[in-house]
N, C-alpha and C. Protein backbone atom coordinates (compact mmCIF):
# COMPACT_ATOMS: atom_id res chain seq x y z
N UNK A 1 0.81 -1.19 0.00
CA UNK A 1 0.00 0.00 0.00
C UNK A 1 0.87 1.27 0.00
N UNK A 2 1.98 0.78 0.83
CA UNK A 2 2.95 2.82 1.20
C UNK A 2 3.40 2.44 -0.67
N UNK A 3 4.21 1.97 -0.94
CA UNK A 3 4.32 1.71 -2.41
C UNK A 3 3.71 2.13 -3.68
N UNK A 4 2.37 1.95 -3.26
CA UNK A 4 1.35 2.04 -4.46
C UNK A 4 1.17 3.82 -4.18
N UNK A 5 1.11 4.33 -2.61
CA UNK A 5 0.96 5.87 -2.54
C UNK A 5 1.90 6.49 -2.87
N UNK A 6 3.27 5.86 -2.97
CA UNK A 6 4.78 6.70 -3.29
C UNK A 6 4.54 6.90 -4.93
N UNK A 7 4.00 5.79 -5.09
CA UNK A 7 3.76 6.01 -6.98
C UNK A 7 3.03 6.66 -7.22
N UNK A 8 1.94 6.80 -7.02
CA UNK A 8 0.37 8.18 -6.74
C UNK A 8 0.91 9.21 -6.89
N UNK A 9 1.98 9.29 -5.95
CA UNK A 9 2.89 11.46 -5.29
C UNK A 9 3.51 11.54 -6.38
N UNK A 10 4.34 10.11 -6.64
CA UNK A 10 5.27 10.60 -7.85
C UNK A 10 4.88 11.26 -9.61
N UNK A 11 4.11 10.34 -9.84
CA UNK A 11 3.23 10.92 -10.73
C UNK A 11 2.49 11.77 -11.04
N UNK A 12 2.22 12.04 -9.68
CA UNK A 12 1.39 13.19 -9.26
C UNK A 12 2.37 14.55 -9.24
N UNK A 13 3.21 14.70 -8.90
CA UNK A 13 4.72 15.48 -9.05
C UNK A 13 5.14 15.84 -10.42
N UNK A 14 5.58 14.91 -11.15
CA UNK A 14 6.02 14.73 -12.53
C UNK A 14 4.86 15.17 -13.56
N UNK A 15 3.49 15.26 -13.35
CA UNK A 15 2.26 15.90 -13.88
C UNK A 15 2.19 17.12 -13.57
N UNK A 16 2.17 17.65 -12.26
CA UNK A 16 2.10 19.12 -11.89
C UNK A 16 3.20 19.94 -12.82
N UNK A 17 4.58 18.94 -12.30
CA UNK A 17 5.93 19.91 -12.94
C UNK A 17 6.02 20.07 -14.43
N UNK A 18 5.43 19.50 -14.97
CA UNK A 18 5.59 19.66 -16.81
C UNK A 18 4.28 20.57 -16.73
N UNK A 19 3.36 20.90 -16.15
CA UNK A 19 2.20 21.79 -16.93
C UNK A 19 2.90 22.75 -16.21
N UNK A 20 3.51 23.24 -15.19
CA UNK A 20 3.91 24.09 -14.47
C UNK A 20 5.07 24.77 -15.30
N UNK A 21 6.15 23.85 -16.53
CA UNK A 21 7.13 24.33 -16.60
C UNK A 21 7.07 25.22 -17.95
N UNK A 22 7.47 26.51 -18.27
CA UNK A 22 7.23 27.15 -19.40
C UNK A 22 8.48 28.01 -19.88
N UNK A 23 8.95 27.58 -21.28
CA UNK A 23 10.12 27.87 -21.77
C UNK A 23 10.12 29.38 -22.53
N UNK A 24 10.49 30.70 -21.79
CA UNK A 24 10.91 31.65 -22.58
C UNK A 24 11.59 32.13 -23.33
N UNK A 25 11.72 32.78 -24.41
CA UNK A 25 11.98 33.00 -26.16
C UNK A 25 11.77 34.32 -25.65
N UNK A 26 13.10 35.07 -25.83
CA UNK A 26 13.75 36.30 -26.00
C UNK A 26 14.04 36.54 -24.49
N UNK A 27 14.40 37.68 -23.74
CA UNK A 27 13.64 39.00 -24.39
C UNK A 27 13.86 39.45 -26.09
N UNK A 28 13.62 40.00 -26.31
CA UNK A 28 13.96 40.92 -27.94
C UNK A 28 13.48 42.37 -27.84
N UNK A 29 14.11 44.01 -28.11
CA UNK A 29 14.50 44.83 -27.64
C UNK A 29 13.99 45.44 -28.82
N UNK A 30 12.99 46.03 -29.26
CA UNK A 30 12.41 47.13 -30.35
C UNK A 30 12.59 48.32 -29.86
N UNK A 31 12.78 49.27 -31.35
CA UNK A 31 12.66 50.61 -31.00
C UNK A 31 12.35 50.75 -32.56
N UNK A 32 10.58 51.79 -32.16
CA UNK A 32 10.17 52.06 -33.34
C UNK A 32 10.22 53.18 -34.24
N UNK A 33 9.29 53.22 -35.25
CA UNK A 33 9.94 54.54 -36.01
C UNK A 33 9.54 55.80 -35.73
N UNK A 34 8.44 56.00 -34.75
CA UNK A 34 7.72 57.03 -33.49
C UNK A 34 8.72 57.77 -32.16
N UNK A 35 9.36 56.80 -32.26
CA UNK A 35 10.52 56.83 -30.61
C UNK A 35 9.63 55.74 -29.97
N UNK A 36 9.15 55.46 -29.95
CA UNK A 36 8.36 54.47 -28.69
C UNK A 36 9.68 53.12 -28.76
N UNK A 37 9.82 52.51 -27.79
CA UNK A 37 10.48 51.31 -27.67
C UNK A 37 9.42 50.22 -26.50
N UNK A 38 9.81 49.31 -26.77
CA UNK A 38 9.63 48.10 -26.00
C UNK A 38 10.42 47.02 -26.20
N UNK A 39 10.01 45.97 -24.94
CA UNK A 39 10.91 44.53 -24.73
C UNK A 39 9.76 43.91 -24.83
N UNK A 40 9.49 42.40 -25.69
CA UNK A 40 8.58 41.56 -25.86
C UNK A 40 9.38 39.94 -25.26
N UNK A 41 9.04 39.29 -24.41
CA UNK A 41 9.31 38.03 -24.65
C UNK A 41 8.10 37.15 -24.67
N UNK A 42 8.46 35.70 -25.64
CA UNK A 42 7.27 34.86 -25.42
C UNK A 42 7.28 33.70 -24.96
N UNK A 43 6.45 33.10 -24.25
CA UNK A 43 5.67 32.07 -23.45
C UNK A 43 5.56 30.79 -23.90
N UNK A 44 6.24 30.04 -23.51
CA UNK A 44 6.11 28.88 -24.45
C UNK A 44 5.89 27.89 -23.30
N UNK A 45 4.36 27.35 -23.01
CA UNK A 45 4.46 26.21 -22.18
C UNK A 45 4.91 25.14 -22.25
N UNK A 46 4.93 24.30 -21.93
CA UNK A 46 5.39 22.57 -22.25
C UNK A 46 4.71 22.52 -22.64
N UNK A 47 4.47 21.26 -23.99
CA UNK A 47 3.57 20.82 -25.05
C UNK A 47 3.05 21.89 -26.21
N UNK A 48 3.69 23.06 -26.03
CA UNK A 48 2.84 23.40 -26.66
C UNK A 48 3.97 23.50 -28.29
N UNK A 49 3.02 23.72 -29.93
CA UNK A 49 4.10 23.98 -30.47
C UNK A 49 4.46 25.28 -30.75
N UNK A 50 3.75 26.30 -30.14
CA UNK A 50 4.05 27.71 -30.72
C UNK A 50 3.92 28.48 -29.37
N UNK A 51 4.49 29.74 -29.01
CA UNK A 51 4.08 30.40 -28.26
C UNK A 51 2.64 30.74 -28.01
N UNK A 52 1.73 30.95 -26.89
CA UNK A 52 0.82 31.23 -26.77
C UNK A 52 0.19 32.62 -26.14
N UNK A 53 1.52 32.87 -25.15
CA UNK A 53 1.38 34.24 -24.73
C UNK A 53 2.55 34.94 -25.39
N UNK A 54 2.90 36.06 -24.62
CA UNK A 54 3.62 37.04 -24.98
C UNK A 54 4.10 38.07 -23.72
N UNK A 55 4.98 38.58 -23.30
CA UNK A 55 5.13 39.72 -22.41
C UNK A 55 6.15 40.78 -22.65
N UNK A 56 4.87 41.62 -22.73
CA UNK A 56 5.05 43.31 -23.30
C UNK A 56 5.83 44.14 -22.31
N UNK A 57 6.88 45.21 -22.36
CA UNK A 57 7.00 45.83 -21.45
C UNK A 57 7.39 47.13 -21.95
N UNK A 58 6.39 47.71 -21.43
CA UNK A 58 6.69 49.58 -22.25
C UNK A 58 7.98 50.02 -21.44
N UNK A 59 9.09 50.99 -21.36
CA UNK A 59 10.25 51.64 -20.67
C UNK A 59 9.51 52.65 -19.55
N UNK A 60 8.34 53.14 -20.19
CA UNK A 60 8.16 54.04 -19.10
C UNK A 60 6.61 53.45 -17.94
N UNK A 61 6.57 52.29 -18.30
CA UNK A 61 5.54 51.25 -17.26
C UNK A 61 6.25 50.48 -16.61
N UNK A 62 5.79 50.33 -15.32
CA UNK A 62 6.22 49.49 -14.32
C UNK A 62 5.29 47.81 -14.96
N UNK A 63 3.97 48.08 -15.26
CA UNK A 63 3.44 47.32 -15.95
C UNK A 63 3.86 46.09 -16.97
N UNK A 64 3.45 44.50 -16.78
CA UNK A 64 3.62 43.91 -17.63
C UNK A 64 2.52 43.70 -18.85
N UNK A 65 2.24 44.05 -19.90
CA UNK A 65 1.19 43.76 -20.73
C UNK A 65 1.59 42.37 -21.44
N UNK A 66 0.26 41.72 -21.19
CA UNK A 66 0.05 39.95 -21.76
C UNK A 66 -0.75 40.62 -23.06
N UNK A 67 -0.24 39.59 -23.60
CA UNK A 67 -0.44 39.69 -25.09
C UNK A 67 -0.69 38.00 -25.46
N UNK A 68 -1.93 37.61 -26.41
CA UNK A 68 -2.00 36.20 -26.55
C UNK A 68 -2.07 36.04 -28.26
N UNK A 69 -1.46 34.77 -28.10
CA UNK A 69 -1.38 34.19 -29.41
C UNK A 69 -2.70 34.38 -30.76
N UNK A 70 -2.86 35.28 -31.20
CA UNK A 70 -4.65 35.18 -32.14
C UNK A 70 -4.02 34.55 -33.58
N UNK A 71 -2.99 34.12 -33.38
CA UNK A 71 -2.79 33.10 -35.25
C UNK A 71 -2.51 34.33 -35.98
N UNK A 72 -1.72 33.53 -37.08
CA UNK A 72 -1.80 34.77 -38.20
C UNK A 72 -1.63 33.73 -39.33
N UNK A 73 -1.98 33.80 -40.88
CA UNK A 73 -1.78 33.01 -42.10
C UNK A 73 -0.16 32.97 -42.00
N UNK A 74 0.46 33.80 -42.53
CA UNK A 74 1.54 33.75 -42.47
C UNK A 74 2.62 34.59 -41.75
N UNK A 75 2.42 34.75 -40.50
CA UNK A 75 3.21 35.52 -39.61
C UNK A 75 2.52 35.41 -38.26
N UNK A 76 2.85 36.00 -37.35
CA UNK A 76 2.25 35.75 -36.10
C UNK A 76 1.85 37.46 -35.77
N UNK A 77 0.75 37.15 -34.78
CA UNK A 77 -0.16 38.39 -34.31
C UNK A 77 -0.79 37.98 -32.43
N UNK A 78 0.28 38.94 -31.90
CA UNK A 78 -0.15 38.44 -30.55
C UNK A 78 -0.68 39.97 -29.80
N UNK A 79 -2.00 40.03 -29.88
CA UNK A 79 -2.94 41.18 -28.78
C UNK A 79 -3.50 40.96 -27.78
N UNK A 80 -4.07 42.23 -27.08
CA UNK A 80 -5.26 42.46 -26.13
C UNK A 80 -5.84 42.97 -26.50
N UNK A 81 -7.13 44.04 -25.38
CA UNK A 81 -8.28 44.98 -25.88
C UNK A 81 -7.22 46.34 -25.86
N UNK A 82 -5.76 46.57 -25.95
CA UNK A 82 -5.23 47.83 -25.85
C UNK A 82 -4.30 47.35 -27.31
N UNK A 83 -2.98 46.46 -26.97
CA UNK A 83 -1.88 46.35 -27.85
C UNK A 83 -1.96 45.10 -28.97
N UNK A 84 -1.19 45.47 -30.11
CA UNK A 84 -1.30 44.52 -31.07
C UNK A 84 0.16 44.76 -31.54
N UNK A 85 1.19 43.06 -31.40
CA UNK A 85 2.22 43.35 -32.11
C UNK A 85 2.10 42.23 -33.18
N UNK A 86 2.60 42.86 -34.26
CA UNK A 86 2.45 41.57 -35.43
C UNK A 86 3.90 41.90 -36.39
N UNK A 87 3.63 40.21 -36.56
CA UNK A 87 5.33 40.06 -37.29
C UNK A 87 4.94 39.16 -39.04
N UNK A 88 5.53 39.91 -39.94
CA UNK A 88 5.05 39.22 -40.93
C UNK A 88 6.27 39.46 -42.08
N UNK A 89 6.39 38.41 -42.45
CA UNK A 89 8.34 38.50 -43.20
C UNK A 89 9.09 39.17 -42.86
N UNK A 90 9.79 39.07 -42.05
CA UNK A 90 10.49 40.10 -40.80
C UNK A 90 10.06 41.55 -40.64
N UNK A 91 9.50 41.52 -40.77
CA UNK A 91 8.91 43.24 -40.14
C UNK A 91 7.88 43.31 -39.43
N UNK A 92 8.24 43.48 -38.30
CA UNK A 92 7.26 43.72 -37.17
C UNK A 92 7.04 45.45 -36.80
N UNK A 93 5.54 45.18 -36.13
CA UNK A 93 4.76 46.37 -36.45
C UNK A 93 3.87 46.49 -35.18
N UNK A 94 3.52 47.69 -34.47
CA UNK A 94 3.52 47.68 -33.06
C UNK A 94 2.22 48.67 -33.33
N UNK A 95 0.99 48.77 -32.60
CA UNK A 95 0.04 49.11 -32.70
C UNK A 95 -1.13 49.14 -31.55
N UNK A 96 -1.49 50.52 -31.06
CA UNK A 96 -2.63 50.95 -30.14
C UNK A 96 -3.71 50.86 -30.96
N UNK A 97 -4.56 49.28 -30.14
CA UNK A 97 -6.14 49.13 -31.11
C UNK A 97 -7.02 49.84 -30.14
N UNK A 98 -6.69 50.32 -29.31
CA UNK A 98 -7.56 50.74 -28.00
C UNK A 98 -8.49 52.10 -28.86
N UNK A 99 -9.71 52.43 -28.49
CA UNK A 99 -10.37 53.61 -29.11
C UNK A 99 -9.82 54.59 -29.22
N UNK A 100 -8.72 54.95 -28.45
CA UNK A 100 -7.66 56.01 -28.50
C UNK A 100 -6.92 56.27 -29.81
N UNK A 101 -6.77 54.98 -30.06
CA UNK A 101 -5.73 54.65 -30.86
C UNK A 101 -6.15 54.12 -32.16
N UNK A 102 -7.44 54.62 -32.48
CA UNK A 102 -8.53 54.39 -33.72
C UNK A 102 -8.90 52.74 -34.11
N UNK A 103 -8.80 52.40 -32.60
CA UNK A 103 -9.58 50.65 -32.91
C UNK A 103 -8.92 50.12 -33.82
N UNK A 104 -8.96 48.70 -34.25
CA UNK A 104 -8.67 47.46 -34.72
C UNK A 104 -8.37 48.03 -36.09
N UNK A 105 -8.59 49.33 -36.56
CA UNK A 105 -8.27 50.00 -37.85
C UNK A 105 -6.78 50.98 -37.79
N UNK A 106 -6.35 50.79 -36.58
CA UNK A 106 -5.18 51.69 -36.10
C UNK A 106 -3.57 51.16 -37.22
N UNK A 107 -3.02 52.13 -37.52
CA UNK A 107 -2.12 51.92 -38.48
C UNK A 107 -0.87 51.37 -37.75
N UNK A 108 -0.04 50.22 -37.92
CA UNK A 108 1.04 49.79 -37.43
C UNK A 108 2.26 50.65 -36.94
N UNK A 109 3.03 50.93 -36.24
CA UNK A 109 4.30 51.50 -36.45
C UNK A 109 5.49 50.77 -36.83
N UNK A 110 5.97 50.68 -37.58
CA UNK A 110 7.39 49.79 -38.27
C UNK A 110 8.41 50.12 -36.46
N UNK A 111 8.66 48.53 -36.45
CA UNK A 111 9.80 48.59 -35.48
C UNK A 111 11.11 47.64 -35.92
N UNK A 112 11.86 48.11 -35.04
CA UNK A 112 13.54 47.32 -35.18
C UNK A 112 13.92 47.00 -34.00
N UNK A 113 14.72 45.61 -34.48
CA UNK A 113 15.17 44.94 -33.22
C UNK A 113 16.18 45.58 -32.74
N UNK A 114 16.73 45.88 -32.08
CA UNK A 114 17.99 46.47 -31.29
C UNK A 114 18.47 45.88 -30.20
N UNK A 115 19.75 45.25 -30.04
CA UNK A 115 20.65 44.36 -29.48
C UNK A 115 20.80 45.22 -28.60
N UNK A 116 20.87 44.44 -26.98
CA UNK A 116 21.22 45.13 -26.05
C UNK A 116 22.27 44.61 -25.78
C-alpha cells in the first residue's frame, strides 16, 4: 500500500511539474519609427508547439502587458483589448487598437530589433 501511494505522489509530481514548466523566447528589444520602444518576450508552455502568450514591457511602465497568441496566415499576431504586435516577413509592427488609438483599424508603427 505505502508503495502504491509513493507512486500516486510521484506521478502526481512529474504531472504538476511539466504543466507548471514554461520555456521563454527572448527578451527581444524594439525601437520604433515614433521613438516608442519596447521589450517583448514569449511564453512557451510545455507541449505546446508555438508560443501562446507574450510579455510586453513599455520603458516608461512598471506594468507587464500579456499579449496572446490570435494566429496569423503567415506571420504571427499576438494582442489584447489595448496592444497589437504583429510580425510578418520580418517586419514587425507595433500598434494601439484601444479607441484612442482608432480601434482594430489603427495603423502599425514599423519597429527594429535592437541588441542590447
Amino acid at each position: 500500500m505505502v508503495s502504491f501511494r509513493l507512486s500516486v505522489v510521484a506521478i502526481t509530481i512529474v504531472l504538476l511539474s511539466s504543466l507548471a514548466y514554461a520555456e521563454d523566447i527572448g527578451p527581444f528589444h524594439y525601437k520604433c519609427d515614433d521613438g516608442r520602444s519596447f521589450t517583448i518576450t514569449f511564453v512557451k508552455a510545455e507541449g505546446e508547439s508555438s508560443p501562446m502568450t507574450a510579455r510586453l514591457a513599455l520603458p516608461k511602465s512598471k506594468d507587464v502587458i500579456v499579449l496572446t497568441n490570435k494566429g496569423g496566415a503567415s506571420g504571427i499576431h499576438y494582442a489584447n483589448d489595448r496592444y497589437a504586435y504583429d510580425e510578418w516577413h520580418g517586419n514587425v509592427s507595433f500598434r494601439d487598437i484601444s479607441k484612442k488609438g482608432k480601434g482594430k483599424n489603427a495603423q502599425g508603427v514599423s519597429c527594429h530589433e535592437v541588441k542590447k
